[in-house]
PDB file of N, CA and C in Angstrom:
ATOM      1  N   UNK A   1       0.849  -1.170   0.000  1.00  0.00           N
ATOM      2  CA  UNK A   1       0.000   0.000   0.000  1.00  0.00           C
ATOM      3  C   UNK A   1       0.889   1.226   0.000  1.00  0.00           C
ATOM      4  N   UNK A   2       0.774   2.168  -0.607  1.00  0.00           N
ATOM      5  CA  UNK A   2       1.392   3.298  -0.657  1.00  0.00           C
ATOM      6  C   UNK A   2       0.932   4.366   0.519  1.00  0.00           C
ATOM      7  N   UNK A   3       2.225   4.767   0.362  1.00  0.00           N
ATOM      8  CA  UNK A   3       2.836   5.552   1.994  1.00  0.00           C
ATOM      9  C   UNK A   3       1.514   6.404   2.116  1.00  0.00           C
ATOM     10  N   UNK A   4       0.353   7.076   0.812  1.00  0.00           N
ATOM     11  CA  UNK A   4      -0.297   8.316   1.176  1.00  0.00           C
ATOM     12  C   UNK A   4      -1.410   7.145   1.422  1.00  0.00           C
ATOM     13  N   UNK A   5      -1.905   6.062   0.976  1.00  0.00           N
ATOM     14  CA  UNK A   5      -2.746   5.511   1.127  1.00  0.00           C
ATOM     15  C   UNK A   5      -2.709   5.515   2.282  1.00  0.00           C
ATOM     16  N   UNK A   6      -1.635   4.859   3.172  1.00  0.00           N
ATOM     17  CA  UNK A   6      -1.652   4.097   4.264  1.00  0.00           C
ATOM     18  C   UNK A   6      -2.349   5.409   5.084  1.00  0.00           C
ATOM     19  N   UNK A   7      -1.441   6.974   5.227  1.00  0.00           N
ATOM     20  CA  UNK A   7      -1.797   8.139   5.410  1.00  0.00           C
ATOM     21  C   UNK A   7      -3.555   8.439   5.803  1.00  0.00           C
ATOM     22  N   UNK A   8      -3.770   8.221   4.402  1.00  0.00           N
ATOM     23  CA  UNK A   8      -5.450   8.770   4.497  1.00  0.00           C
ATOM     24  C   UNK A   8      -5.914   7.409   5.205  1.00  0.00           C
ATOM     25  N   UNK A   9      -5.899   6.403   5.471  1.00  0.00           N
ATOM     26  CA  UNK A   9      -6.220   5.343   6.050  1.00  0.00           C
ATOM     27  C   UNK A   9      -6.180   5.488   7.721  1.00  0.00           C
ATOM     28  N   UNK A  10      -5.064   5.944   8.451  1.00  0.00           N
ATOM     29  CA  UNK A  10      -4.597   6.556   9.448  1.00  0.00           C
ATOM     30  C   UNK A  10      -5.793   7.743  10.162  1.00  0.00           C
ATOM     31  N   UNK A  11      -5.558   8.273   9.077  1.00  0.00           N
ATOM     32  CA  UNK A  11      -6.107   9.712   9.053  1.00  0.00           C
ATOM     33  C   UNK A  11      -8.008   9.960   9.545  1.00  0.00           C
ATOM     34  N   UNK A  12      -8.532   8.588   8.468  1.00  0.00           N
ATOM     35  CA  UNK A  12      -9.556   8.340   8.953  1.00  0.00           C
ATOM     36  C   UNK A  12     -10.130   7.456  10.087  1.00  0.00           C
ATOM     37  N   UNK A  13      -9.092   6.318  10.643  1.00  0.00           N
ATOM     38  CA  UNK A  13      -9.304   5.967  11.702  1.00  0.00           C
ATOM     39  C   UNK A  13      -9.080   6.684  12.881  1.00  0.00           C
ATOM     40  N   UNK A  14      -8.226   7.947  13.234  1.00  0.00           N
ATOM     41  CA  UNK A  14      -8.255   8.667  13.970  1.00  0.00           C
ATOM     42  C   UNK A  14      -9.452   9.951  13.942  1.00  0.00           C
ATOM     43  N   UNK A  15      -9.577  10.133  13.023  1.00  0.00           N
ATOM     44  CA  UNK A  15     -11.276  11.284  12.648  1.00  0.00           C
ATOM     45  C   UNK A  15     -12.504  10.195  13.172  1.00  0.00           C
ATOM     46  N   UNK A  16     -12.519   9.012  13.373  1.00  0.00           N
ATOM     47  CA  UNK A  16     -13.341   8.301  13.808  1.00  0.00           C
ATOM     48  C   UNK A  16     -13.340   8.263  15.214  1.00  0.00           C
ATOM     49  N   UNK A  17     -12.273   8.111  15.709  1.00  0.00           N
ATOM     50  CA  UNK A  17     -12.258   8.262  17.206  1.00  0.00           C
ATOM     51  C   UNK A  17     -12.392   9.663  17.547  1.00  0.00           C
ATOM     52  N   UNK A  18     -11.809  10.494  17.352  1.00  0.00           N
ATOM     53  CA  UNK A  18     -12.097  12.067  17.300  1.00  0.00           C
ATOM     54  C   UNK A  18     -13.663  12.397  17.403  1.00  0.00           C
ATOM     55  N   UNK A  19     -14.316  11.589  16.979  1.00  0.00           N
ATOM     56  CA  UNK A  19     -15.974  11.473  16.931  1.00  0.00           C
ATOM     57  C   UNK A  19     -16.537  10.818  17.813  1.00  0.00           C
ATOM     58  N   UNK A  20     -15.880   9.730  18.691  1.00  0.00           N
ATOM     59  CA  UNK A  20     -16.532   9.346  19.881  1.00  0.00           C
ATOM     60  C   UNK A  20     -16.235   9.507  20.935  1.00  0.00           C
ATOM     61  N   UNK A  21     -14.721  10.151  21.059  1.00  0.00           N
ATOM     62  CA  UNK A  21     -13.988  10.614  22.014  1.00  0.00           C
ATOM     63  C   UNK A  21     -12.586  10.336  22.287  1.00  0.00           C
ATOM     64  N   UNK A  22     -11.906  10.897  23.774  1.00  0.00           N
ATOM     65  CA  UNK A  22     -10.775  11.009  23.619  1.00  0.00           C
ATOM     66  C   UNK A  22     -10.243   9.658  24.011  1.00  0.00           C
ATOM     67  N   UNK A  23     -11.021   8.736  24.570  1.00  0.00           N
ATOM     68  CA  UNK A  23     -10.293   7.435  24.802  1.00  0.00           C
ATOM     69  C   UNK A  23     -10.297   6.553  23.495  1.00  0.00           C
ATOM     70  N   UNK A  24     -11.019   6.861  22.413  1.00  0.00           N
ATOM     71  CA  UNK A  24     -11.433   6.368  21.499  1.00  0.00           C
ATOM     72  C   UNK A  24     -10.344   6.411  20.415  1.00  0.00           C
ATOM     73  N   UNK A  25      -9.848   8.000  20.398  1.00  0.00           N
ATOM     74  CA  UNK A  25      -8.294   8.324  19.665  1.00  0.00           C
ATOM     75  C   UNK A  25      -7.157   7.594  20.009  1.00  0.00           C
ATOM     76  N   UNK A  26      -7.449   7.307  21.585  1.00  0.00           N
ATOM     77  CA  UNK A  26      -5.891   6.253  21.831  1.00  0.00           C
ATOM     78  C   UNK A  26      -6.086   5.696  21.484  1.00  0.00           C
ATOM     79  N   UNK A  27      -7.184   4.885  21.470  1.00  0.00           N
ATOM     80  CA  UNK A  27      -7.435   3.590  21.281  1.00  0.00           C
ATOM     81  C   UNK A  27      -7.048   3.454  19.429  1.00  0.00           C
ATOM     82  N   UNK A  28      -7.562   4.155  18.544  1.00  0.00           N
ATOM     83  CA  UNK A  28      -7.097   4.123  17.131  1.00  0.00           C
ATOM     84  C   UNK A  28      -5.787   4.813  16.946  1.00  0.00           C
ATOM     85  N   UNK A  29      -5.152   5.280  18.128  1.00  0.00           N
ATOM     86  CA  UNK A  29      -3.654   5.535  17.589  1.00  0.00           C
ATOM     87  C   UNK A  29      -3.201   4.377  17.869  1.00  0.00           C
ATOM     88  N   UNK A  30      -3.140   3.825  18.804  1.00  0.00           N
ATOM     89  CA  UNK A  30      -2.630   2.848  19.324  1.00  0.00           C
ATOM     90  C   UNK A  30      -2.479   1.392  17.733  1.00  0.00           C
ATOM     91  N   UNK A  31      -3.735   1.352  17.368  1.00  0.00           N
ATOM     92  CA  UNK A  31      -4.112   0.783  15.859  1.00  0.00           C
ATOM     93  C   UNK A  31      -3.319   0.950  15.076  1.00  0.00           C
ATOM     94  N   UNK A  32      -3.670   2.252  14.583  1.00  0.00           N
ATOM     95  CA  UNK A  32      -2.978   2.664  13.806  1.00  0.00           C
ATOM     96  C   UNK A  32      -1.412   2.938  13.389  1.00  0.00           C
ATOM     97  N   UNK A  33      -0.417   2.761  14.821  1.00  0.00           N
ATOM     98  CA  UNK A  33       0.612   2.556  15.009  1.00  0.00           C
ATOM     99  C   UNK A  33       1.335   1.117  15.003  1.00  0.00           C
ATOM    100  N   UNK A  34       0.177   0.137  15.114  1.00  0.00           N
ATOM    101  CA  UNK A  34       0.438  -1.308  14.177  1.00  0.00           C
ATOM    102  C   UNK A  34      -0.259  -1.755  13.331  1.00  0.00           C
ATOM    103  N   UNK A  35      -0.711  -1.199  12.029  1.00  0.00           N
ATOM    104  CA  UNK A  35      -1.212  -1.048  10.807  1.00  0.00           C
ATOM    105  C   UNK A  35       0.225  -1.879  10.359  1.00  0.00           C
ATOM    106  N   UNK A  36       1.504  -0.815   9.826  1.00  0.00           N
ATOM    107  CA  UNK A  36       1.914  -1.196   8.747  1.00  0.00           C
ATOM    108  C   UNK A  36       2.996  -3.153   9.506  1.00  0.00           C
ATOM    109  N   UNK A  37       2.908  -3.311  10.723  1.00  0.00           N
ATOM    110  CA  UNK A  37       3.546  -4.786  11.040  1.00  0.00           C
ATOM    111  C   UNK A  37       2.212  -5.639  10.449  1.00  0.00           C
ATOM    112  N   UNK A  38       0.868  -5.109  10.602  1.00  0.00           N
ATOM    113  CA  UNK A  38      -0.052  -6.384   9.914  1.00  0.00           C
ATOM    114  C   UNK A  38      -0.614  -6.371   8.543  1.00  0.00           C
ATOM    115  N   UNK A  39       0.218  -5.124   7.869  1.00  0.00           N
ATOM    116  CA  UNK A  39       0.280  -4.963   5.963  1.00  0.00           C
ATOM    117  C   UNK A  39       1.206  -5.783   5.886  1.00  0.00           C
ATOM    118  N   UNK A  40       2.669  -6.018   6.471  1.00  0.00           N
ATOM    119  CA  UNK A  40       3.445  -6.798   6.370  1.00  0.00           C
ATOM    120  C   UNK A  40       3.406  -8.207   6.232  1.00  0.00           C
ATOM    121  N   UNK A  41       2.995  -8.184   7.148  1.00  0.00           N
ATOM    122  CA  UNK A  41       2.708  -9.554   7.652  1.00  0.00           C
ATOM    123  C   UNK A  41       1.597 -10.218   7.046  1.00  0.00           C
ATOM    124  N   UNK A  42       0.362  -9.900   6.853  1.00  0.00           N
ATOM    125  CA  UNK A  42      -0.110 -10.321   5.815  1.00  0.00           C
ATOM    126  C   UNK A  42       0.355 -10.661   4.161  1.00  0.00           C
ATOM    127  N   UNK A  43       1.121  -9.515   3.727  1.00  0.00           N
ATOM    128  CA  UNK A  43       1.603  -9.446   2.607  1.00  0.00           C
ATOM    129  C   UNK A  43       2.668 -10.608   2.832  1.00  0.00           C
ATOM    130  N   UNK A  44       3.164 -10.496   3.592  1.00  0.00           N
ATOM    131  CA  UNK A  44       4.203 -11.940   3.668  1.00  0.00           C
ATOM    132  C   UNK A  44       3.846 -13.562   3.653  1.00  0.00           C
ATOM    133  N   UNK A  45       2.522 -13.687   4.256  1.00  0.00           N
ATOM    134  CA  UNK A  45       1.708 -14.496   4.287  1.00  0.00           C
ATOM    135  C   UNK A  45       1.554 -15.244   2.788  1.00  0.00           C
ATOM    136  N   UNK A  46       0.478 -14.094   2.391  1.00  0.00           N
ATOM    137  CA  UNK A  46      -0.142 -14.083   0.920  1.00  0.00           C
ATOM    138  C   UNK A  46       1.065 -14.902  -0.176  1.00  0.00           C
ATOM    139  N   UNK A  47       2.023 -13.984   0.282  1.00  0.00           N
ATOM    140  CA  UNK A  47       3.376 -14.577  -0.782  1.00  0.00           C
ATOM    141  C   UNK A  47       3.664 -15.936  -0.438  1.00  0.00           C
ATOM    142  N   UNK A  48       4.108 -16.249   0.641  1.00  0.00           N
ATOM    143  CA  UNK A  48       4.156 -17.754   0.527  1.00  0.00           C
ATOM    144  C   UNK A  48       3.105 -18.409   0.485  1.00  0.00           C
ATOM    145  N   UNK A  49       2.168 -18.145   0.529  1.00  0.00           N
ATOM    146  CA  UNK A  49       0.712 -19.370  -0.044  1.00  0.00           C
ATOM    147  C   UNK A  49       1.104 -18.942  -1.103  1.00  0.00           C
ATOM    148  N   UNK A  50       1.555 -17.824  -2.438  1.00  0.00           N
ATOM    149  CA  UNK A  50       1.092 -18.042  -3.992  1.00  0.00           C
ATOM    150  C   UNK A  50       2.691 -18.647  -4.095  1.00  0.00           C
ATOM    151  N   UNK A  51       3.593 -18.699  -3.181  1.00  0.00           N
ATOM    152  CA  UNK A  51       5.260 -19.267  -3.896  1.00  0.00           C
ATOM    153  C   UNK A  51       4.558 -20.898  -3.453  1.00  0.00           C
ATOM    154  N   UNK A  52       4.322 -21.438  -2.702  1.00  0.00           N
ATOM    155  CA  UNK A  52       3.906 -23.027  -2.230  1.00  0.00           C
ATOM    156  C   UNK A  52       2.980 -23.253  -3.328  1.00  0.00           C
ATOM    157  N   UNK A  53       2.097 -22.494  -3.595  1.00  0.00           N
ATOM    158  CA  UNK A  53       1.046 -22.955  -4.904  1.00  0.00           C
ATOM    159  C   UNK A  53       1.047 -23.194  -6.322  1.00  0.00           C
ATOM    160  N   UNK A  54       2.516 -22.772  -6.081  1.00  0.00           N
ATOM    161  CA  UNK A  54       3.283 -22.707  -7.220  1.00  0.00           C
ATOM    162  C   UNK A  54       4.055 -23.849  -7.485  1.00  0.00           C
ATOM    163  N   UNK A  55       4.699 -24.365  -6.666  1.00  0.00           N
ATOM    164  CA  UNK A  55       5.548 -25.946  -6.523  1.00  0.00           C
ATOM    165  C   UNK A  55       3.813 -26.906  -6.468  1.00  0.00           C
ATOM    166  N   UNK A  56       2.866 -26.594  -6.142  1.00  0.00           N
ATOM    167  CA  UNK A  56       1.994 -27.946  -5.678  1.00  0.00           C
ATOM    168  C   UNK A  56       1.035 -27.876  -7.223  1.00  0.00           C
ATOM    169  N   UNK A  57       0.554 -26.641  -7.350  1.00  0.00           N
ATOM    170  CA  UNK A  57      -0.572 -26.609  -8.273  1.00  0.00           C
ATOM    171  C   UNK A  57       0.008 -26.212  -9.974  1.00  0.00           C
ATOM    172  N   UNK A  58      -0.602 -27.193 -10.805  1.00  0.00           N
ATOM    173  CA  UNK A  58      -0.233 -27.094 -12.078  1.00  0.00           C
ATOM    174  C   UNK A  58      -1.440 -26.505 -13.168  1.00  0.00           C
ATOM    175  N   UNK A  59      -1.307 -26.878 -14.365  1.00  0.00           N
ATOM    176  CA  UNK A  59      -1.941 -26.704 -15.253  1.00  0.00           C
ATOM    177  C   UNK A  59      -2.536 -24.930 -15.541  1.00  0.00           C
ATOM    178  N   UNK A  60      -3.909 -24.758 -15.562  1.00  0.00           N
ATOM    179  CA  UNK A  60      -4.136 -23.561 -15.791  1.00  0.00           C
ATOM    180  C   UNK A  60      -3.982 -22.163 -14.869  1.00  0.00           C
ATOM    181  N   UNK A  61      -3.695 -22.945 -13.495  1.00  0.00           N
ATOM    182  CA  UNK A  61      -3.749 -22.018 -12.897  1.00  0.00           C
ATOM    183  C   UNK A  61      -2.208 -21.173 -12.549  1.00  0.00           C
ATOM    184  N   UNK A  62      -1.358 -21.848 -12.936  1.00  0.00           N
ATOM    185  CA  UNK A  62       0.127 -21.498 -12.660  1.00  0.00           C
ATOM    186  C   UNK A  62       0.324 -19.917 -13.040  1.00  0.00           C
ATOM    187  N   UNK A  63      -0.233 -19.481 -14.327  1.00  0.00           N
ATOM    188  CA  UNK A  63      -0.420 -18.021 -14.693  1.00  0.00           C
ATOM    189  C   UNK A  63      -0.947 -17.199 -13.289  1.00  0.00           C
ATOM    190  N   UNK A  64      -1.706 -17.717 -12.359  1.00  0.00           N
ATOM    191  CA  UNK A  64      -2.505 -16.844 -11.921  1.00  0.00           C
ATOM    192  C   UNK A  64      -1.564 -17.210 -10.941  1.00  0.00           C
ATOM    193  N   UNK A  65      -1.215 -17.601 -10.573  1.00  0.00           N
ATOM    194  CA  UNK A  65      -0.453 -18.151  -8.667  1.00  0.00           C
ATOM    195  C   UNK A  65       1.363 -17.142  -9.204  1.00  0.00           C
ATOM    196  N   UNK A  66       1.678 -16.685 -10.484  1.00  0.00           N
ATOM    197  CA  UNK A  66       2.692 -16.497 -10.382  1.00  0.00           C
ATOM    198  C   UNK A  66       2.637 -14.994 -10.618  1.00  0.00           C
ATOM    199  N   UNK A  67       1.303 -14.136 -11.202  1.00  0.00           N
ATOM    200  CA  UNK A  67       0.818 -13.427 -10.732  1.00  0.00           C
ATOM    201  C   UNK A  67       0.608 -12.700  -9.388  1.00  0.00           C
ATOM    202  N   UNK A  68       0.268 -13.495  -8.584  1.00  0.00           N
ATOM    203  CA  UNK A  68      -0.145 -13.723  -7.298  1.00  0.00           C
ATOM    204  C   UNK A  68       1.274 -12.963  -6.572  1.00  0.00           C
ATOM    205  N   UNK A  69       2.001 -14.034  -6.910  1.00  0.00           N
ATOM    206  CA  UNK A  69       3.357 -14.066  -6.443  1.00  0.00           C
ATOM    207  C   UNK A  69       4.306 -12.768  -6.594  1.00  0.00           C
ATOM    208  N   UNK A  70       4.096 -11.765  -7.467  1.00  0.00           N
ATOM    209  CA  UNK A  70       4.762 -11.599  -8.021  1.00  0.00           C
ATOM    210  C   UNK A  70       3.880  -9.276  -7.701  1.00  0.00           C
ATOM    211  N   UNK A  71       2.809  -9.652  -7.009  1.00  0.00           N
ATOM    212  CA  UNK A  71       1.989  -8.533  -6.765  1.00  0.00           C
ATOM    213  C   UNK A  71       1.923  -9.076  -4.956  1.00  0.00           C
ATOM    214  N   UNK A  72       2.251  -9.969  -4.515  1.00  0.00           N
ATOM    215  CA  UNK A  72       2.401 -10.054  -3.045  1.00  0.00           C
ATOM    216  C   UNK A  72       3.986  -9.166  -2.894  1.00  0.00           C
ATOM    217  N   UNK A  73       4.579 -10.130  -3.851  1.00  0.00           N
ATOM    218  CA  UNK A  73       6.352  -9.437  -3.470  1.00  0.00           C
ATOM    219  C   UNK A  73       6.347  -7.887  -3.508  1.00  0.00           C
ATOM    220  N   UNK A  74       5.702  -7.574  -4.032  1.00  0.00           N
ATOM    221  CA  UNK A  74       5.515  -6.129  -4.238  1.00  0.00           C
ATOM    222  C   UNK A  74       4.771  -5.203  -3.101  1.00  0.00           C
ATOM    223  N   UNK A  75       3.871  -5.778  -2.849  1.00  0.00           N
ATOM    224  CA  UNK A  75       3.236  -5.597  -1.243  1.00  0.00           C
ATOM    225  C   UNK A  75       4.451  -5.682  -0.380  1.00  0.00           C
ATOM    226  N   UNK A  76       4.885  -6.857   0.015  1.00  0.00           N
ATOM    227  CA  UNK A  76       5.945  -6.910   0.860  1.00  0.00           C
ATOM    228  C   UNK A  76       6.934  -5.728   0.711  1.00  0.00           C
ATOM    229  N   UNK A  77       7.062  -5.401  -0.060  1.00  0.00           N
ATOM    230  CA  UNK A  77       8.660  -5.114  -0.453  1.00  0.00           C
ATOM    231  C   UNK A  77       8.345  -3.581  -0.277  1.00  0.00           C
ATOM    232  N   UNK A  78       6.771  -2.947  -0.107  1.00  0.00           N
ATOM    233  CA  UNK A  78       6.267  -1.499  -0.189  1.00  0.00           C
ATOM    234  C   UNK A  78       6.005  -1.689   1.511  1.00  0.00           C
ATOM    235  N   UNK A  79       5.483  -2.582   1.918  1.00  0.00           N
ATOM    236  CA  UNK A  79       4.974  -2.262   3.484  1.00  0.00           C
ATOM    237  C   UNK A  79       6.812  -2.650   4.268  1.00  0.00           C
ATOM    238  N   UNK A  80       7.390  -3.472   3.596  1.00  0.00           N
ATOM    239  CA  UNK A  80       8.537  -3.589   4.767  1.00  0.00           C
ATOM    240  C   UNK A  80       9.968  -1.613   4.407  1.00  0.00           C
ATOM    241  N   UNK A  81       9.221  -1.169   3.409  1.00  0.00           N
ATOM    242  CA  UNK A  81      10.140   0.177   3.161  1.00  0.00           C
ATOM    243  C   UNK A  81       9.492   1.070   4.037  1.00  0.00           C
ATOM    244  N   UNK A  82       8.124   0.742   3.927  1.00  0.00           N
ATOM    245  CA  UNK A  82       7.348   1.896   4.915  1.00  0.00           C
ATOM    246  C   UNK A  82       7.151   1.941   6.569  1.00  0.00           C
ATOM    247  N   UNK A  83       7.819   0.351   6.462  1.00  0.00           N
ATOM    248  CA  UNK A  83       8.280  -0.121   8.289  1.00  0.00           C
ATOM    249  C   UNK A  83       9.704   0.634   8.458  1.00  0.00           C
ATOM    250  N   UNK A  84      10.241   1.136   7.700  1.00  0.00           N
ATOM    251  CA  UNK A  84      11.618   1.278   7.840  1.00  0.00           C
ATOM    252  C   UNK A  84      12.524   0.108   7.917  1.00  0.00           C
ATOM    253  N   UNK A  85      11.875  -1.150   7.364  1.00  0.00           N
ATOM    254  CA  UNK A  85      12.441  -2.566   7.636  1.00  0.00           C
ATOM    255  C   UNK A  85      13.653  -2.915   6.541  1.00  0.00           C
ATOM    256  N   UNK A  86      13.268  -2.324   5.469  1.00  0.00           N
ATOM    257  CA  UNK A  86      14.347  -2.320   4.363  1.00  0.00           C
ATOM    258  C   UNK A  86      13.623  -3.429   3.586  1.00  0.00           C
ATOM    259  N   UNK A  87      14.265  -3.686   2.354  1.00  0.00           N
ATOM    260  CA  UNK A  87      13.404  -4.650   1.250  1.00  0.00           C
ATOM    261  C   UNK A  87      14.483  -5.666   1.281  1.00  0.00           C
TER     262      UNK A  87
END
């Protein structure tokens, strides 16, 4: 996800708490300050189910699993720059 996405994403979970109150803002900063470890981590996920699906599953679907593969790495590789984690 891109850095402004993630931003306006942030942005509106804190305008949400801002609307029910002030324990409500910690509570979505608090969130929102581990957003990008579970973009990661998901995205890391995703990639090894489409790299394993790739050694197991054949025929028509190999186009789509290397696809898969190949738009996860890219996830990864955008949420671990925006962790400051490095690629």
């Amino acid at each position: 996800m891109a850095s402004t996405a993630r931003k306006e994403k942030v942005e509106a979970l804190l305008e949400a708490g801002r609307a029910v109150g002030t324990a409500s803002v910690i509570f979505h900063e608090a969130v929102a300050a581990r957003l990008p470890f579970y973009e990661a981590a998901y995205a890391a996920w995703r990639l090894g189910q489409a790299a394993l699906a790739l050694e197991v599953v054949g025929g028509d679907d190999l186009r789509a699993w290397r696809v898969a593969r190949a738009r996860w790495a890219a996830c990864l590789r955008r949420a671990l720059l925006a962790t400051g984690s490095g690629a």
